[in-house]
PDB file of N, CA and C in Angstrom:
ATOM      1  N   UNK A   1     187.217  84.928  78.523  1.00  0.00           N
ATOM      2  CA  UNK A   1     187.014  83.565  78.969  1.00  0.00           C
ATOM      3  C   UNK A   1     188.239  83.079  79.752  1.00  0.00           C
ATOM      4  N   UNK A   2     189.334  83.364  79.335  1.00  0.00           N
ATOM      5  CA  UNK A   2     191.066  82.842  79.679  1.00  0.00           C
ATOM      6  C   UNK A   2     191.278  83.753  81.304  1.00  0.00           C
ATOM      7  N   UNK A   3     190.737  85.147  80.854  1.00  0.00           N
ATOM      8  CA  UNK A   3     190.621  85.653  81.982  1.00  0.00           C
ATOM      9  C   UNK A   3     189.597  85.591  83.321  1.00  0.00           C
ATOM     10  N   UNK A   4     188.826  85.049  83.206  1.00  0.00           N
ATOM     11  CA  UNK A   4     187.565  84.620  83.877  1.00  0.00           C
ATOM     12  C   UNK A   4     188.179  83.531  84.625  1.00  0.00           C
ATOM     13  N   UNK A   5     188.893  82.594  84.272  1.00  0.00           N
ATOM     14  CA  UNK A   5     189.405  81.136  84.298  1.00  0.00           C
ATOM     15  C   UNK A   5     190.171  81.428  85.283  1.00  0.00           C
ATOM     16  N   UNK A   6     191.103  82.680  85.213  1.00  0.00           N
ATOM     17  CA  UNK A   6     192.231  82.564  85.671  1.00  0.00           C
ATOM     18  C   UNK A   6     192.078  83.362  87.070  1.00  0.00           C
ATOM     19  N   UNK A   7     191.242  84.186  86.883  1.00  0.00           N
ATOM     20  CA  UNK A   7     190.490  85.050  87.863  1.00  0.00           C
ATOM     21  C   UNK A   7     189.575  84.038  89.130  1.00  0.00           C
ATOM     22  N   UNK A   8     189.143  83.310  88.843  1.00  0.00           N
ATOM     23  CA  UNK A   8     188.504  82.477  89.794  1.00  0.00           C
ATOM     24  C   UNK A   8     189.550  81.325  90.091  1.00  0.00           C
ATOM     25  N   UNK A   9     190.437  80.979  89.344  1.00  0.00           N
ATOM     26  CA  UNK A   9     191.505  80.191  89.855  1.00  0.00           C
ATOM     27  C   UNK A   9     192.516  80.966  90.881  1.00  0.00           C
ATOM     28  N   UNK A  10     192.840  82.259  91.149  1.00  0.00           N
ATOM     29  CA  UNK A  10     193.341  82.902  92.011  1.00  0.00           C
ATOM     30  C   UNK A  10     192.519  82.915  93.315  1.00  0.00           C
ATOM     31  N   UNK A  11     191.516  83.349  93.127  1.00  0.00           N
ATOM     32  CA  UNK A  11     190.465  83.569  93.946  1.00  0.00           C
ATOM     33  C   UNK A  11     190.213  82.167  94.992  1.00  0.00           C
ATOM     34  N   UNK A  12     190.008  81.102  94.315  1.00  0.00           N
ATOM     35  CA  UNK A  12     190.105  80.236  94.846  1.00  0.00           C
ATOM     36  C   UNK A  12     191.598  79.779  95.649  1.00  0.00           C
ATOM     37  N   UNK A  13     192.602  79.818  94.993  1.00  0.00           N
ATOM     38  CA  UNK A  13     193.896  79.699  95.831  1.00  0.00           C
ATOM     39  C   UNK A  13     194.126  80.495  97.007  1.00  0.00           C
ATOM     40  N   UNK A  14     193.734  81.912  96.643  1.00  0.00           N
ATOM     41  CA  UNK A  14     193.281  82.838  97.679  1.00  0.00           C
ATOM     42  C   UNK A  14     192.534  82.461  98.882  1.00  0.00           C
ATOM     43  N   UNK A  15     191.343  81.638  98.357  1.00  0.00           N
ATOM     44  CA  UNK A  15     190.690  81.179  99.375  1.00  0.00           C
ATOM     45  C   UNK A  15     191.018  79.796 100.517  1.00  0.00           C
ATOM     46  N   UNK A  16     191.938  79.285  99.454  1.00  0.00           N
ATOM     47  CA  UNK A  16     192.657  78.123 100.277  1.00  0.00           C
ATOM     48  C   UNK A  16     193.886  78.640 101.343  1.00  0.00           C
ATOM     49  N   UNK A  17     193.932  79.484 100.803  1.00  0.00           N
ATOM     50  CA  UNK A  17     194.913  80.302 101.669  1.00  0.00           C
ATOM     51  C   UNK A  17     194.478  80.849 103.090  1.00  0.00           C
ATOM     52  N   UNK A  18     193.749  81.246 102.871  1.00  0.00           N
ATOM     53  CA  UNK A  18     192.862  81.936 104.136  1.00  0.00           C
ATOM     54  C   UNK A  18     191.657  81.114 104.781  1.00  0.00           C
ATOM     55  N   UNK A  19     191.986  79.767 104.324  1.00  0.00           N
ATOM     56  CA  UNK A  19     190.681  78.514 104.618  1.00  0.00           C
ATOM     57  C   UNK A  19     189.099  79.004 105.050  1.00  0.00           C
ATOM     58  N   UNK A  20     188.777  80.284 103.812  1.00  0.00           N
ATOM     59  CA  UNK A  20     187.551  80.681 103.611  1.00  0.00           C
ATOM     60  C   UNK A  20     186.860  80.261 102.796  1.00  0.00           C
ATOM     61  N   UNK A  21     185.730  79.220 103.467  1.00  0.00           N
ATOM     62  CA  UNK A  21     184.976  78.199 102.677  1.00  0.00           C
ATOM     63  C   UNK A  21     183.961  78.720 101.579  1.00  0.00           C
ATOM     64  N   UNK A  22     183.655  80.529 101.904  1.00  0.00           N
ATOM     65  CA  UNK A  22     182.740  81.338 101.317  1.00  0.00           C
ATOM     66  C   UNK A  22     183.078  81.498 100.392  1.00  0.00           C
ATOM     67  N   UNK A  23     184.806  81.730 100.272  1.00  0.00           N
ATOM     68  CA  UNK A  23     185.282  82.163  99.197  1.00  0.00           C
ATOM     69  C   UNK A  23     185.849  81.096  98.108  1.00  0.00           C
ATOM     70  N   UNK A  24     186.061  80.186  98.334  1.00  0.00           N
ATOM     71  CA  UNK A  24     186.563  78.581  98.143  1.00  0.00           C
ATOM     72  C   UNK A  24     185.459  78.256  97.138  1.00  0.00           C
ATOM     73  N   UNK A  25     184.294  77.668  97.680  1.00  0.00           N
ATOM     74  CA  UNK A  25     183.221  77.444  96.610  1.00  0.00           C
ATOM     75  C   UNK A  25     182.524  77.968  95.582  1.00  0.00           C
ATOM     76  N   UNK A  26     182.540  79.088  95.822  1.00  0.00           N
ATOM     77  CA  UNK A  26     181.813  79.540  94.550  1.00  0.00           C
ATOM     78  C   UNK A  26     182.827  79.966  93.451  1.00  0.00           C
ATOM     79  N   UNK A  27     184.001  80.241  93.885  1.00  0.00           N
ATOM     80  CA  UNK A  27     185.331  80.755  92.852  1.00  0.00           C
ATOM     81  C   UNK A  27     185.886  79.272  92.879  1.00  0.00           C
ATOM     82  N   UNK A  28     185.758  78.211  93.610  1.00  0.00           N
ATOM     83  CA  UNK A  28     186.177  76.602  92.965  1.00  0.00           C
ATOM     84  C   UNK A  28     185.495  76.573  91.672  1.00  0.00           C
ATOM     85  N   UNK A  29     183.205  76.876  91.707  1.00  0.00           N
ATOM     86  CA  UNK A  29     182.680  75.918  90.587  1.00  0.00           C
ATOM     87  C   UNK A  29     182.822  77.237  89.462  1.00  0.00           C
ATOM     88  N   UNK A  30     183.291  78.614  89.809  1.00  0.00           N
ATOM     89  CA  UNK A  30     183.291  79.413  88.646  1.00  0.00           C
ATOM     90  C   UNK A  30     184.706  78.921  87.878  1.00  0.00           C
ATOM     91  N   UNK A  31     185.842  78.371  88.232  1.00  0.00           N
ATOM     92  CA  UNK A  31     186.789  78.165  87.688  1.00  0.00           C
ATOM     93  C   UNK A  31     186.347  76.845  86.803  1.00  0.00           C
ATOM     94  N   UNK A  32     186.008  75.667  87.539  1.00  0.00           N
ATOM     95  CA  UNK A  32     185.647  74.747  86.704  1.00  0.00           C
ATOM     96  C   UNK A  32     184.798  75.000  85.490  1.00  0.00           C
ATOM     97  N   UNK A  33     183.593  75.869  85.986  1.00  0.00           N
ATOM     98  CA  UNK A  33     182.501  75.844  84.938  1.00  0.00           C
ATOM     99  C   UNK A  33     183.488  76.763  83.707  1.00  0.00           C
ATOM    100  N   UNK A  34     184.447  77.552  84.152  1.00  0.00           N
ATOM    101  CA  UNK A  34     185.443  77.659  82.870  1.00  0.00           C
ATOM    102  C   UNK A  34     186.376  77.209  82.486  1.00  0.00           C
ATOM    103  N   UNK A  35     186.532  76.029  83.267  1.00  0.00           N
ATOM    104  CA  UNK A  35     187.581  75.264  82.168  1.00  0.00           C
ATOM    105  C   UNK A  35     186.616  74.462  81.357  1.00  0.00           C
ATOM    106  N   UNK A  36     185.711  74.477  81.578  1.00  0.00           N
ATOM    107  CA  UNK A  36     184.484  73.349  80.943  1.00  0.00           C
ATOM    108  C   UNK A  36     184.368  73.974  79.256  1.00  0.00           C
ATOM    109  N   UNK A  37     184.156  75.568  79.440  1.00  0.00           N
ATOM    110  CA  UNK A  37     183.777  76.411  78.610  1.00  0.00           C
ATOM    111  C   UNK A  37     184.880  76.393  77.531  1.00  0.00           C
ATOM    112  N   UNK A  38     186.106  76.586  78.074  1.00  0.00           N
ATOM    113  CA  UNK A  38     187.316  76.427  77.177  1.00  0.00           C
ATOM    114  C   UNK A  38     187.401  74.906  76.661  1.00  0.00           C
ATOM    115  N   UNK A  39     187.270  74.372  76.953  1.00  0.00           N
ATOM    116  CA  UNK A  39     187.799  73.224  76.693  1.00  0.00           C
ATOM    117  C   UNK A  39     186.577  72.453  75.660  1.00  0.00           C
ATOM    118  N   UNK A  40     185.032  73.335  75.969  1.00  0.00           N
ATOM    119  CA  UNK A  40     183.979  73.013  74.791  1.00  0.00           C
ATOM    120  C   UNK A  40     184.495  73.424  73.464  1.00  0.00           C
ATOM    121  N   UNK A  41     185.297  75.137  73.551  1.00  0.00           N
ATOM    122  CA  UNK A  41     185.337  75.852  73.023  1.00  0.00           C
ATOM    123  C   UNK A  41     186.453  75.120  71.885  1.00  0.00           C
ATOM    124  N   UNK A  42     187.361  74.555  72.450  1.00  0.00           N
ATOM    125  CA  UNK A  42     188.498  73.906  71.621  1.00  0.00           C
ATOM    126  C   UNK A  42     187.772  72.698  71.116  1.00  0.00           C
ATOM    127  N   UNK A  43     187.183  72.116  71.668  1.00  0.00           N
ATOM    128  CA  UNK A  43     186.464  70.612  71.365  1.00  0.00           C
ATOM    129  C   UNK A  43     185.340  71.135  69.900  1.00  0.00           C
ATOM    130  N   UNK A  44     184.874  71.533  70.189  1.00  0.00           N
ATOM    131  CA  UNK A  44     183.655  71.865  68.706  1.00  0.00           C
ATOM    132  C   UNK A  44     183.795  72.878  68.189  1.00  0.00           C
ATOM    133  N   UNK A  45     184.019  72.753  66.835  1.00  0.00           N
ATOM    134  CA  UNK A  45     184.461  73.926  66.387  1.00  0.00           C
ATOM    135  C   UNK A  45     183.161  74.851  66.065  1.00  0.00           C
ATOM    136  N   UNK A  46     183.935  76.033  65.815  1.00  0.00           N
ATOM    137  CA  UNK A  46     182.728  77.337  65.934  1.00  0.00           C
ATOM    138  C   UNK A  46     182.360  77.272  64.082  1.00  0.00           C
ATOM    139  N   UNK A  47     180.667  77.866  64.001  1.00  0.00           N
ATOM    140  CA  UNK A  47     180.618  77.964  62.613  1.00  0.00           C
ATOM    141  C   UNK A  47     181.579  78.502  61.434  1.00  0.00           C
ATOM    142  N   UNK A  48     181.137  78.784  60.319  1.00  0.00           N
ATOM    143  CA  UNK A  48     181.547  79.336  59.287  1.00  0.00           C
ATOM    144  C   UNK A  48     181.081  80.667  59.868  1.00  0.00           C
ATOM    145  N   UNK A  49     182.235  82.365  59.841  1.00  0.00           N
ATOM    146  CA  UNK A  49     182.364  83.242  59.672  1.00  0.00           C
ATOM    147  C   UNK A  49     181.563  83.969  58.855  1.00  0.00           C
ATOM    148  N   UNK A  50     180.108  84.563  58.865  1.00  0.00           N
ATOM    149  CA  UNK A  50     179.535  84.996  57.735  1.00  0.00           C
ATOM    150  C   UNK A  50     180.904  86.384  57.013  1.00  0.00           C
ATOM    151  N   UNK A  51     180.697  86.304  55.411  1.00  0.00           N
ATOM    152  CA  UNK A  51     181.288  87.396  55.107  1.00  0.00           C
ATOM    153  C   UNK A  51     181.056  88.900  55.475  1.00  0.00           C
ATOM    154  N   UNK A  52     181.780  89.212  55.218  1.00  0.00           N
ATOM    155  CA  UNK A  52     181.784  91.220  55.511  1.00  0.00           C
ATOM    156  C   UNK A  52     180.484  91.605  54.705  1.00  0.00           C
ATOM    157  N   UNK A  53     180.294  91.113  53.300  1.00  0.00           N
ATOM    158  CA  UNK A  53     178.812  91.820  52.647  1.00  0.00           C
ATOM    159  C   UNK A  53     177.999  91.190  53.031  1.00  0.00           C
ATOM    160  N   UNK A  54     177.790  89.921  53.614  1.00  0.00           N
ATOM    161  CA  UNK A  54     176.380  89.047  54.153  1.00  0.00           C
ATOM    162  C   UNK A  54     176.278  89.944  55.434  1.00  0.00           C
ATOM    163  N   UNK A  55     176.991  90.550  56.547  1.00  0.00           N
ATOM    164  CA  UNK A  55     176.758  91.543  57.438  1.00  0.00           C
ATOM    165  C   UNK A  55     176.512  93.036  57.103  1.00  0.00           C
ATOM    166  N   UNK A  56     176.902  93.525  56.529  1.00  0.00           N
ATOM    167  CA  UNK A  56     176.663  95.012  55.710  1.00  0.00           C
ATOM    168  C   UNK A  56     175.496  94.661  55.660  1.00  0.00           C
ATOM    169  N   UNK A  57     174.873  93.669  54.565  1.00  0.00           N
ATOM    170  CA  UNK A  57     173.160  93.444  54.045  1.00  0.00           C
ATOM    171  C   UNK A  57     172.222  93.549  54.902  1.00  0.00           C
ATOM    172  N   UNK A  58     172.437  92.776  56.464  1.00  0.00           N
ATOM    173  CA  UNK A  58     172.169  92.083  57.699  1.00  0.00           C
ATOM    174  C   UNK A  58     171.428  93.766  58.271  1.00  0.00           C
ATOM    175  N   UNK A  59     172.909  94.158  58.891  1.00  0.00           N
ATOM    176  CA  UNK A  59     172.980  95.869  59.403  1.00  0.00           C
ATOM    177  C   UNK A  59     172.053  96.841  58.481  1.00  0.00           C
ATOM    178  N   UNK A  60     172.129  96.689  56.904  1.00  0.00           N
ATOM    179  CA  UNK A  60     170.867  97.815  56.453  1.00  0.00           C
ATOM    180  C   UNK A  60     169.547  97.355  56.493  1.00  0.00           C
ATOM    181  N   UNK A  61     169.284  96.385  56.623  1.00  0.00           N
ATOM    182  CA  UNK A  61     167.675  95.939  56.211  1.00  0.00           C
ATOM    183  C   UNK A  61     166.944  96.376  57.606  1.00  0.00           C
ATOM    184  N   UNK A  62     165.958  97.509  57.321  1.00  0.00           N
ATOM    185  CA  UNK A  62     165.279  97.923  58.389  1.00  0.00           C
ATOM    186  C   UNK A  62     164.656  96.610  59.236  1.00  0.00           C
ATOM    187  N   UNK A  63     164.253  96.471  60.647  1.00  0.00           N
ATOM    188  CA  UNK A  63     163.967  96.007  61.108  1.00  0.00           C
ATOM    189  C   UNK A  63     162.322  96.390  61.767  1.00  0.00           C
ATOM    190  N   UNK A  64     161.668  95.742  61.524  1.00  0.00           N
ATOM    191  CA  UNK A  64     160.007  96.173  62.802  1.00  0.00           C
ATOM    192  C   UNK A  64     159.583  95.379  63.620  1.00  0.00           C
ATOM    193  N   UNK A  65     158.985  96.243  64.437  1.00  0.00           N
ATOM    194  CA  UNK A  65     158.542  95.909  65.930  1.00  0.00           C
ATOM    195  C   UNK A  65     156.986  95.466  65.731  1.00  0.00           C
ATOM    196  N   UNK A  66     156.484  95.928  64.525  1.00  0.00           N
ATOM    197  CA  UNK A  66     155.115  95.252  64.528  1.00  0.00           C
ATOM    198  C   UNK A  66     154.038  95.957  64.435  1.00  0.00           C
ATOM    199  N   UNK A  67     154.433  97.463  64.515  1.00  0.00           N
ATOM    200  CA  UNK A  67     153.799  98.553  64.426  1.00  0.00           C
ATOM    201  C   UNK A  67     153.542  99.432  62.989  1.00  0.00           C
ATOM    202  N   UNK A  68     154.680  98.707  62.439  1.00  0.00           N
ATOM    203  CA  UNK A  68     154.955  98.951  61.077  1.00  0.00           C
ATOM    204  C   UNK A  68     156.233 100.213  60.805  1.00  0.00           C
ATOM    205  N   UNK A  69     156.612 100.472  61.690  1.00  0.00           N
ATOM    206  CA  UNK A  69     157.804 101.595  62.153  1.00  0.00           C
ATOM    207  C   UNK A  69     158.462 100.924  61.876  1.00  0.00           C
ATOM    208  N   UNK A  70     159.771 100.912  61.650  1.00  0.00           N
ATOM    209  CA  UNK A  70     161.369 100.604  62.039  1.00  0.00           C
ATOM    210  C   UNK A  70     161.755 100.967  63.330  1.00  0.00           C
ATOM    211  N   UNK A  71     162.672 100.057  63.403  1.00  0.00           N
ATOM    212  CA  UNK A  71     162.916 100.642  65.365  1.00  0.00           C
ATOM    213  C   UNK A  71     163.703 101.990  65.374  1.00  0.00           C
ATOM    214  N   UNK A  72     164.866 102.023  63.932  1.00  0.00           N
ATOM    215  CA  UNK A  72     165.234 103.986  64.526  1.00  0.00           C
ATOM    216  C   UNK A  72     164.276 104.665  64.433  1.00  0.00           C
ATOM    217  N   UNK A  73     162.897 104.610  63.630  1.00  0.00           N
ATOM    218  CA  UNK A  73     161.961 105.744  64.187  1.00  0.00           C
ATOM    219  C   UNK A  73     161.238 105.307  65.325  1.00  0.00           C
ATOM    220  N   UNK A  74     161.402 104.123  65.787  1.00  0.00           N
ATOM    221  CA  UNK A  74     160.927 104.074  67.551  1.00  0.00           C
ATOM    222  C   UNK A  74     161.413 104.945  68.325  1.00  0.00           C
ATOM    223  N   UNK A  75     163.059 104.770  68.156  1.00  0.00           N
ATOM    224  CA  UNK A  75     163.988 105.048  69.287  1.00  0.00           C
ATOM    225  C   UNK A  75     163.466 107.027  69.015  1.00  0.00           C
ATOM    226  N   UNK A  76     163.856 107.345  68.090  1.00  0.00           N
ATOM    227  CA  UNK A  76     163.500 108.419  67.661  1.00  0.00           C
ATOM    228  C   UNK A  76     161.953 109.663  68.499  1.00  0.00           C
ATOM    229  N   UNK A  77     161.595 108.790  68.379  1.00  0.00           N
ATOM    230  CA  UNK A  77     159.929 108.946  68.831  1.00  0.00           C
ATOM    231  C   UNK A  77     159.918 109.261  70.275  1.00  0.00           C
ATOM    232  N   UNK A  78     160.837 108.058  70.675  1.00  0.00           N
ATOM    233  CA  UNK A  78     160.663 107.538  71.890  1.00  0.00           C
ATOM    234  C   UNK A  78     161.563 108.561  72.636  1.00  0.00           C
ATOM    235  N   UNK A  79     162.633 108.975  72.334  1.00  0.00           N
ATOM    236  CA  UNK A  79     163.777 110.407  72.711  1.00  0.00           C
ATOM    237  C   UNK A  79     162.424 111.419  72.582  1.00  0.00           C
ATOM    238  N   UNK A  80     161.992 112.011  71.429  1.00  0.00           N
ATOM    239  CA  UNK A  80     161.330 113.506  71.426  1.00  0.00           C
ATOM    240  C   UNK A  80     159.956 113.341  72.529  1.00  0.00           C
ATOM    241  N   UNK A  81     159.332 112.382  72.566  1.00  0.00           N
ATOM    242  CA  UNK A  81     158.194 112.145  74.062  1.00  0.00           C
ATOM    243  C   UNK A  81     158.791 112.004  75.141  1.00  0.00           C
ATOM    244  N   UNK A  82     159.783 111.530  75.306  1.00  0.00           N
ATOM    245  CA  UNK A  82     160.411 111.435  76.918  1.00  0.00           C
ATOM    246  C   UNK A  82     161.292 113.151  77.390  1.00  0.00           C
ATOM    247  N   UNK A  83     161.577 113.363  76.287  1.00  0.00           N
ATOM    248  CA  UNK A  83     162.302 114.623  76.466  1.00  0.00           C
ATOM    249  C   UNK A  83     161.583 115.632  77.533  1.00  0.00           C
ATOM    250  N   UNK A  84     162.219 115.824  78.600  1.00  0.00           N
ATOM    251  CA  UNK A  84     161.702 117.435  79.160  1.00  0.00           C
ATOM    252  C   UNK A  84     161.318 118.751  78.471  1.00  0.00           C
ATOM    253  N   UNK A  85     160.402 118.883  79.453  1.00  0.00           N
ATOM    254  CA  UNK A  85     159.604 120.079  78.062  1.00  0.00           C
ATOM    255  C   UNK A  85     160.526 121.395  78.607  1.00  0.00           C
ATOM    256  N   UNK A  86     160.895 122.018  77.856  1.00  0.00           N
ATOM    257  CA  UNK A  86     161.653 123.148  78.165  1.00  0.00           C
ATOM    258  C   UNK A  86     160.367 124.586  78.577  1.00  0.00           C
ATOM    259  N   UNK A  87     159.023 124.591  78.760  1.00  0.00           N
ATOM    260  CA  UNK A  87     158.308 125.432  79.062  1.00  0.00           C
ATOM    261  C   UNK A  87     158.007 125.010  80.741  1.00  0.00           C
TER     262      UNK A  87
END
């Protein structure tokens, strides 16, 4: 984000430099639209941190697509049918 900020704030000086209007505007509203971002970012604070075992729990509980599979035996499936046939 800090780098994004700072990256279109060059860019733009850059562009004032070389009074390239192409380059001027769109690296002007990308700099603003990140100081906007930072400055949300400091203004409201971010949630509560779930713990390390509320994510562990999160990460094992199989997930489905609706098919009644889990998605690693999608992905699974989906590798051995796409695979080139070696004959």
């Amino acid at each position: 984000m800090i780098t994004n900020t700072a990256n279109s704030v060059f860019w733009t000086a850059f562009g004032f430099g070389i009074m390239d209007w192409i380059v001027i505007v769109p690296q002007a509203a990308g700099a603003i639209i990140s100081f906007i971002q930072i400055f949300i970012c400091f203004v409201i604070p971010s949630r509560e941190k779930a713990s390390s075992d509320e994510i562990e729990c999160q990460a094992i509980q199989p997930v489905e697509d609706g098919t009644g599979m889990d998605i690693e035996a999608t992905i699974s499936m989906t590798q051995v049918t796409n695979s080139p046939s070696l004959g």
